[in-house]
Protein backbone atom coordinates (compact mmCIF):
# COMPACT_ATOMS: atom_id res chain seq x y z
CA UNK A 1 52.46 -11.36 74.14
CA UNK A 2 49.33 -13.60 75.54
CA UNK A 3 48.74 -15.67 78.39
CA UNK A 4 48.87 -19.00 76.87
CA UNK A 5 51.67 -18.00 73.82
CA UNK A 6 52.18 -20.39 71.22
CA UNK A 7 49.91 -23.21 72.77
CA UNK A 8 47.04 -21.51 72.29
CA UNK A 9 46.28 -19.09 69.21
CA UNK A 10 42.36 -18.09 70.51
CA UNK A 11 44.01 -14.26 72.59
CA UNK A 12 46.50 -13.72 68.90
CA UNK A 13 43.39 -14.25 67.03
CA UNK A 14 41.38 -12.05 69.14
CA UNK A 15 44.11 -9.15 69.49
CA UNK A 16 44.71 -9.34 65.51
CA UNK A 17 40.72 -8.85 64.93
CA UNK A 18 40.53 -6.22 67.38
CA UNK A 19 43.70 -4.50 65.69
CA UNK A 20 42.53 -5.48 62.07
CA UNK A 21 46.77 -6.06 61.83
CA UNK A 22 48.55 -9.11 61.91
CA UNK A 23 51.33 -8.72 64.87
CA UNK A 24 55.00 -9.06 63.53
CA UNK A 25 56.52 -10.65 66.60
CA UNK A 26 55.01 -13.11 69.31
CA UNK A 27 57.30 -12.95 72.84
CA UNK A 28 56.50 -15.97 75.07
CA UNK A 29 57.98 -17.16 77.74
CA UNK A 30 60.18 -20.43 79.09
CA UNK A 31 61.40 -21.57 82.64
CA UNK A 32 64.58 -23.24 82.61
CA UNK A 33 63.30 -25.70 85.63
CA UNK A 34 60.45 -26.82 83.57
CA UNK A 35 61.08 -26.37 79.65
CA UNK A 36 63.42 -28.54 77.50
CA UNK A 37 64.10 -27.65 73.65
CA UNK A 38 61.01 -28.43 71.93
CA UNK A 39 61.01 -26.56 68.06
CA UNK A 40 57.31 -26.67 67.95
CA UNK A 41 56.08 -23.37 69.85
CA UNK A 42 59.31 -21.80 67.44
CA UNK A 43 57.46 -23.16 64.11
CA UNK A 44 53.73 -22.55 65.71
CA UNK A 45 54.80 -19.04 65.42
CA UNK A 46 57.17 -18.42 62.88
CA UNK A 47 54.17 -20.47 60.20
CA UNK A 48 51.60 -17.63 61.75
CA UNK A 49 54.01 -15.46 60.09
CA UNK A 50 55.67 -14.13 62.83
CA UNK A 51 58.93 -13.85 64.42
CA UNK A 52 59.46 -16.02 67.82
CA UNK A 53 60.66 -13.78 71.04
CA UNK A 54 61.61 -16.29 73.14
CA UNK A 55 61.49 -15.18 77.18
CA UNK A 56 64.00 -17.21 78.15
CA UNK A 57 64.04 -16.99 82.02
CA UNK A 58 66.66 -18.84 84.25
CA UNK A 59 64.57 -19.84 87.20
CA UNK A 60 61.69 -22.57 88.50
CA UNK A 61 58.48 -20.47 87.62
CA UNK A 62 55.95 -22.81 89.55
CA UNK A 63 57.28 -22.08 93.23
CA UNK A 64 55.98 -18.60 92.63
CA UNK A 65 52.42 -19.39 90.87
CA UNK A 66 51.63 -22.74 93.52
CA UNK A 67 52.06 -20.08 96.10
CA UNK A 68 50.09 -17.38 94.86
CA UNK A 69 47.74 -20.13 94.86
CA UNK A 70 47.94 -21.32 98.14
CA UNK A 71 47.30 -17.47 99.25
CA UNK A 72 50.47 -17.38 101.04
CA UNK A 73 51.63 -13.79 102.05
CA UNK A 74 53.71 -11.52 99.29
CA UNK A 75 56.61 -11.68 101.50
CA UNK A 76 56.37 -15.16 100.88
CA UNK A 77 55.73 -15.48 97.36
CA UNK A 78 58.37 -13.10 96.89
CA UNK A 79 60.96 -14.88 98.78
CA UNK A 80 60.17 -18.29 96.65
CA UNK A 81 60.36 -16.42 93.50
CA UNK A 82 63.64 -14.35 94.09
CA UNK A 83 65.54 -17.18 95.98
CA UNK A 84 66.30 -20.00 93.92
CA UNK A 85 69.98 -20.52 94.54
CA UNK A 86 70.47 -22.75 92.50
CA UNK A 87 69.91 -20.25 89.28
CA UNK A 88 72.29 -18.07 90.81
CA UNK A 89 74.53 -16.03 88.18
CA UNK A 90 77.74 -17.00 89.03
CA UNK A 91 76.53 -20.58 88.97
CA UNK A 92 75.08 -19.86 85.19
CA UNK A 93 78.82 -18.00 84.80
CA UNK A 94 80.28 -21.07 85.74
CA UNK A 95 79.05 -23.48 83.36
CA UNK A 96 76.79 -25.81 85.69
CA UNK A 97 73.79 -25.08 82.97
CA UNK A 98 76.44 -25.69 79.79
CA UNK A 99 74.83 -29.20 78.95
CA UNK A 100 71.27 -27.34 79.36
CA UNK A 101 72.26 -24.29 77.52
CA UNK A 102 74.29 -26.37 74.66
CA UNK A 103 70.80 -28.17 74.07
CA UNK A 104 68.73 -25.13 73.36
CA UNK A 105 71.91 -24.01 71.08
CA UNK A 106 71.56 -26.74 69.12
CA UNK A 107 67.93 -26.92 68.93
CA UNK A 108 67.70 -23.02 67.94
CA UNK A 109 70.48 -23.21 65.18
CA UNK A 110 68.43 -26.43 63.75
CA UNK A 111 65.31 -24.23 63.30
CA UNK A 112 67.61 -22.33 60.31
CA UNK A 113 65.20 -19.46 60.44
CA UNK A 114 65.68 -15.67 62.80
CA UNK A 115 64.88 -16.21 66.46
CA UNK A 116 65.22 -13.32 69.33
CA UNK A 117 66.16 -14.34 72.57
CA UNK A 118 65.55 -11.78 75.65
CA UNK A 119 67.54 -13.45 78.19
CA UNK A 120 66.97 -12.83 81.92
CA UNK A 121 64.36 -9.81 81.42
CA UNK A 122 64.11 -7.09 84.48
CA UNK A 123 67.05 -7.59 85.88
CA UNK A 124 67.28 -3.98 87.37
CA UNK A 125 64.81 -5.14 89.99
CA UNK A 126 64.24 -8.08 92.58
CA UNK A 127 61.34 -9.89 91.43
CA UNK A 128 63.22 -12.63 89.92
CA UNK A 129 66.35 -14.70 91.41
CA UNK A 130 68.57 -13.31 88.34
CA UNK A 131 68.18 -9.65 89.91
CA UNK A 132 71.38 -8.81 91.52
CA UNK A 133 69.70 -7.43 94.59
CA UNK A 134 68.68 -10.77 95.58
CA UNK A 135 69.18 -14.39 95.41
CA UNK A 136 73.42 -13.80 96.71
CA UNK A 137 74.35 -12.48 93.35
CA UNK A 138 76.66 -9.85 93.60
CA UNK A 139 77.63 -6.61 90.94
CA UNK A 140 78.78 -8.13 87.86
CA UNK A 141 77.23 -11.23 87.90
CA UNK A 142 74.62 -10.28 85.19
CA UNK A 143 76.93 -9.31 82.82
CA UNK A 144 78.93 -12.49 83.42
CA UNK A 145 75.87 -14.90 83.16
CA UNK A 146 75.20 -12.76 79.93
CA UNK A 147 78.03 -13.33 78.09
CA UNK A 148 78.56 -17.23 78.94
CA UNK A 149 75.59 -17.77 77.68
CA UNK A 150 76.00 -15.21 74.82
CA UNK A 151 79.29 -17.23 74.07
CA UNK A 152 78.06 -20.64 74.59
CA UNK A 153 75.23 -20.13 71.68
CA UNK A 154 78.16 -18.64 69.16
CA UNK A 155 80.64 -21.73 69.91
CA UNK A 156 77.69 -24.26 69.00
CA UNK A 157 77.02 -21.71 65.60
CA UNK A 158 73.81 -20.60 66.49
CA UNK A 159 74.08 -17.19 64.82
CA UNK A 160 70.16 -17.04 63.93
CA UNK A 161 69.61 -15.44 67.54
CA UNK A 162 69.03 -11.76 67.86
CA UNK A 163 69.96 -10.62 71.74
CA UNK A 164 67.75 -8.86 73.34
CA UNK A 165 68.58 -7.30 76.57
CA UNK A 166 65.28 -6.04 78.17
CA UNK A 167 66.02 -4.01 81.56
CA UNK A 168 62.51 -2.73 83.70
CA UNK A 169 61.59 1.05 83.41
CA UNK A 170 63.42 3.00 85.87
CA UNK A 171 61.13 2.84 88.96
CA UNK A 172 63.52 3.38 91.78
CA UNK A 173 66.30 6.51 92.42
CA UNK A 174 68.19 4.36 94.64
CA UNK A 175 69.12 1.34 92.24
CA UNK A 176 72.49 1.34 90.28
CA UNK A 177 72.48 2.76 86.56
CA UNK A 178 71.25 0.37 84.21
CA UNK A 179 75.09 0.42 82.64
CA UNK A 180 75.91 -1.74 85.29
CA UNK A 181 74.17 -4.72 84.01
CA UNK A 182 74.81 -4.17 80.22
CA UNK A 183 76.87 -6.74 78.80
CA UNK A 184 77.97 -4.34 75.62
CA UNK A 185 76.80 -3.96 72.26
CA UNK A 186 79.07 -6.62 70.83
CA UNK A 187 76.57 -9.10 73.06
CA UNK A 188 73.17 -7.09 72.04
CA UNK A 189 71.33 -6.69 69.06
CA UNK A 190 67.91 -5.10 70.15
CA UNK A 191 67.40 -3.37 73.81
CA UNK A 192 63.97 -4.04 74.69
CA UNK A 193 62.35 -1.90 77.99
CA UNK A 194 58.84 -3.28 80.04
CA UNK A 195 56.88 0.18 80.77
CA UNK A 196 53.29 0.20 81.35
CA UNK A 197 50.73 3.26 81.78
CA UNK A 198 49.42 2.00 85.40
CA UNK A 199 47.31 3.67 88.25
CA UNK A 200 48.77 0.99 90.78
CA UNK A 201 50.73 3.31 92.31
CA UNK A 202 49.92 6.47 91.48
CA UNK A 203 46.31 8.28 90.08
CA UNK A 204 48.61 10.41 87.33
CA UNK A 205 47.61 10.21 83.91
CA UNK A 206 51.25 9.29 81.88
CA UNK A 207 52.05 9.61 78.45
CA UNK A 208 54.00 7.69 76.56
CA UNK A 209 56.68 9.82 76.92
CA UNK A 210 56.70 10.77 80.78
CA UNK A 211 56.90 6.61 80.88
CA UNK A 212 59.90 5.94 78.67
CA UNK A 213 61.96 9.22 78.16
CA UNK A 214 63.75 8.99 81.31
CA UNK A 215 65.04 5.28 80.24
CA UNK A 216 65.82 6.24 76.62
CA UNK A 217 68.16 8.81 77.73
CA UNK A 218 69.84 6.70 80.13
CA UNK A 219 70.45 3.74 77.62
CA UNK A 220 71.82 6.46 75.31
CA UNK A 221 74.32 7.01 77.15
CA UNK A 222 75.86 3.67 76.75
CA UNK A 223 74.15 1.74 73.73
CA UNK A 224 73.96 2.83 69.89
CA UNK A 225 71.72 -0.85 69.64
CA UNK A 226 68.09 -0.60 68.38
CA UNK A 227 64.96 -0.31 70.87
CA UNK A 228 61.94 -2.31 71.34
CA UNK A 229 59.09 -1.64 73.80
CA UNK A 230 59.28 -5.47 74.47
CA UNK A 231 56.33 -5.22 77.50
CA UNK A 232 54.03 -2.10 77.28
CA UNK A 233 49.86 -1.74 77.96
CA UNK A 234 47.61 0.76 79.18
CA UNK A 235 45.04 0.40 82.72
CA UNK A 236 41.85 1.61 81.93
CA UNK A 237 41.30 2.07 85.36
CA UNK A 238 40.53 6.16 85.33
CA UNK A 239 38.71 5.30 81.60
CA UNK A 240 41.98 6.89 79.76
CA UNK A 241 43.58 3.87 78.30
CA UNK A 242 41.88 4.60 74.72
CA UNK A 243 43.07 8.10 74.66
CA UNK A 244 47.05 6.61 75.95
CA UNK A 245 46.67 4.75 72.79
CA UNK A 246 46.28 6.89 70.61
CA UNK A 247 48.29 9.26 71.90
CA UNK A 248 51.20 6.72 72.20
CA UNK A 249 50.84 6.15 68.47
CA UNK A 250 51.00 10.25 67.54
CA UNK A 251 54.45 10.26 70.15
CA UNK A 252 56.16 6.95 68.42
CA UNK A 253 57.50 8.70 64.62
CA UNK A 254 59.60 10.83 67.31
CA UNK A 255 61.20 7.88 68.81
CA UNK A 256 63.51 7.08 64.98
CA UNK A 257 65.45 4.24 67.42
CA UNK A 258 62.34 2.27 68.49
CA UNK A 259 61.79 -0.37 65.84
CA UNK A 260 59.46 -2.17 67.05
CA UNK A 261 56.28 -2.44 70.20
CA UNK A 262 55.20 -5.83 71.38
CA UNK A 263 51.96 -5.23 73.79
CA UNK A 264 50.78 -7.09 76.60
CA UNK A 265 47.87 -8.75 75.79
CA UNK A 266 47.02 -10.08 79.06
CA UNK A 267 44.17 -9.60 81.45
CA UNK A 268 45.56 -10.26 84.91
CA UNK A 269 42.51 -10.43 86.82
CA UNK A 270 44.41 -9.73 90.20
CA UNK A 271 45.88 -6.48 88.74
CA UNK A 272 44.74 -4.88 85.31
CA UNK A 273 43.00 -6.14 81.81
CA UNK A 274 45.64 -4.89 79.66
CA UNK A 275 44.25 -6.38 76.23
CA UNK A 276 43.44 -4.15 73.66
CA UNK A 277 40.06 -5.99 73.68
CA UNK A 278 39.05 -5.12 76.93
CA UNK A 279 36.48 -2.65 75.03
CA UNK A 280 35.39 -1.61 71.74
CA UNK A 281 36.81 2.22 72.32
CA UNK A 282 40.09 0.57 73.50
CA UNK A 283 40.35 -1.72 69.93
CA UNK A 284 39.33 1.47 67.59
CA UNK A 285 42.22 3.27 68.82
CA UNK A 286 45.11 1.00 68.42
CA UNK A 287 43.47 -0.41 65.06
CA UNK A 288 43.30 3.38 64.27
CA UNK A 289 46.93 3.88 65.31
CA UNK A 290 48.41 0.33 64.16
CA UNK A 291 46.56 1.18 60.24
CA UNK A 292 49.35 3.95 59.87
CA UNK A 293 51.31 3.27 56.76
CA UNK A 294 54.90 2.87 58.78
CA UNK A 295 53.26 0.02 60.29
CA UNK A 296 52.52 -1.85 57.07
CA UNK A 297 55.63 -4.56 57.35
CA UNK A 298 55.42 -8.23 56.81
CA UNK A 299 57.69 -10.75 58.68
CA UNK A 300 59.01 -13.14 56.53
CA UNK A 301 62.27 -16.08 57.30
CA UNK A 302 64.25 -14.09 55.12
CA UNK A 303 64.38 -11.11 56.37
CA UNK A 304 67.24 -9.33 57.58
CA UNK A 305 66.54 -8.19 60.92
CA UNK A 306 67.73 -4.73 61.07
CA UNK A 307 70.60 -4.32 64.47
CA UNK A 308 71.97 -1.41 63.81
CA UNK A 309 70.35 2.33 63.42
CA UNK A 310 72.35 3.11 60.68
CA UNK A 311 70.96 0.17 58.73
């Protein structure tokens, strides 16, 4: 995942010499206020030889960014990123987005090649107006929203879409189990997780493991679906993110359910550089780690995306 996605190929170039490894997937994302079907980001990425991710994200992205901008206060931003009623979940439930919805369908089945869709990412916390902590969405209302639109693409025939359901690492005791918001494994195919190594909040050095195991287990307990680290990267911050790397790589063989990492190759210059070319050490250790042999898989059109564990 890069900054500018499919519009701009200069970070995937730069991440794929760094890595000396052609990524498999590309995730990028798309605001519902701002972003009708267009199939050309889909074929940008799928001729690169990779399979589109789309972030498909019910809200008006640009409130957020022109006040971040502006410098207004967090509060602020916060409260114009989180409270778009209009992209409340029951309204999404309802059908006022059918005709919008129906559209991408249609466009997506047209493509008549694999496409992944994770669908209203993070919604276990209240950054975004789909959360529902925030925006007057009430329990249930994910799972709802989830399944219109799960629904809606099936009645249009648009069976090329893998689901993926992507909840935020477990970050706070007090929020309800992530089983709440899971729509069931009839409407998932892959269950992606965001986890980062970070020193925002804390000076701990944190394995791969002491990041994701928690989560894992939970999702266990209520999903036999396939994982995918669909948001993960390392802060360099105490000079350790080489060393997470490669130590992330010697932990994965142990995880036989994760089938697949997509990093975030993004240097958010108000918060961390989390490329993987952010320094030579830092680009030797995942091209060290990526070069292992179970690694060596090459998307094609054809391929049959693998949904269950047993497969």
């Amino acid at each position: 995942m890069t900054q500018e996605g499919p519009h701009d190929f200069t970070s995937v170039n730069m991440f794929t010499a760094a890595a000396k490894r052609q990524p498999q997937v590309m995730l990028f994302g798309s605001g519902w206020a701002s972003d009708t079907f267009d199939r050309t980001p889909f074929d940008r990425i799928k001729d690169r030889g990779m399979l589109p991710m789309l972030g498909w994200e019910p809200w008006d992205y640009r409130l957020g960014e022109a006040a971040i901008k502006k410098g207004l206060p967090t509060r602020e931003v916060d409260r114009l990123r989180n409270e778009q009623t209009q992209y409340r979940l029951s309204h999404i439930a309802r059908g006022d987005f059918d005709s919008y919805l129906r559209s991408w369908a249609e466009g997506i089945k047209s493509l008549g090649y694999p496409v992944a869709i994770r669908f209203a990412h993070e919604m276990n916390g209240y950054w975004y107006p789909w959360c529902e902590l925030v925006n007057g969405n009430r329990p249930g209302d994910y799972v709802k929203a989830w399944r219109h639109v799960h629904d809606l693409f099936r009645a249009a025939g648009a069976t090329n879409v893998t689901w993926v359901w992507s909840p935020n690492n477990i970050w706070d005791d007090s929020l309800p189990k992530l089983s709440t918001f899971y729509p069931g494994d009839a409407y998932v195919d892959w269950v992606g997780i965001s986890g980062y190594y970070t020193t925002v909040f804390t000076s701990d050095y944190r394995p791969f493991d002491v990041i994701f195991d928690r989560i894992i287990k939970e999702i266990h307990a209520f999903s036999s679906k396939p994982l995918v680290i669909t948001e993960t990267g390392a802060s360099d911050a105490y000079a350790r993110k080489a060393e997470w790397i490669t130590q992330t790589f010697r932990l994965l063989p142990r995880y036989k359910d994760i089938i697949g990492v997509i990093w975030f190759e993004v240097n958010k210059k108000r918060e961390v550089d989390w490329r993987i070319v952010s320094s030579p050490a830092v680009a030797q250790a995942f091209a060290k780690g990526v070069a292992d042999p179970r690694y060596q898989v090459t998307w094609s059109p054809d391929m049959l995306l693998r949904t269950k564990l047993e497969d």
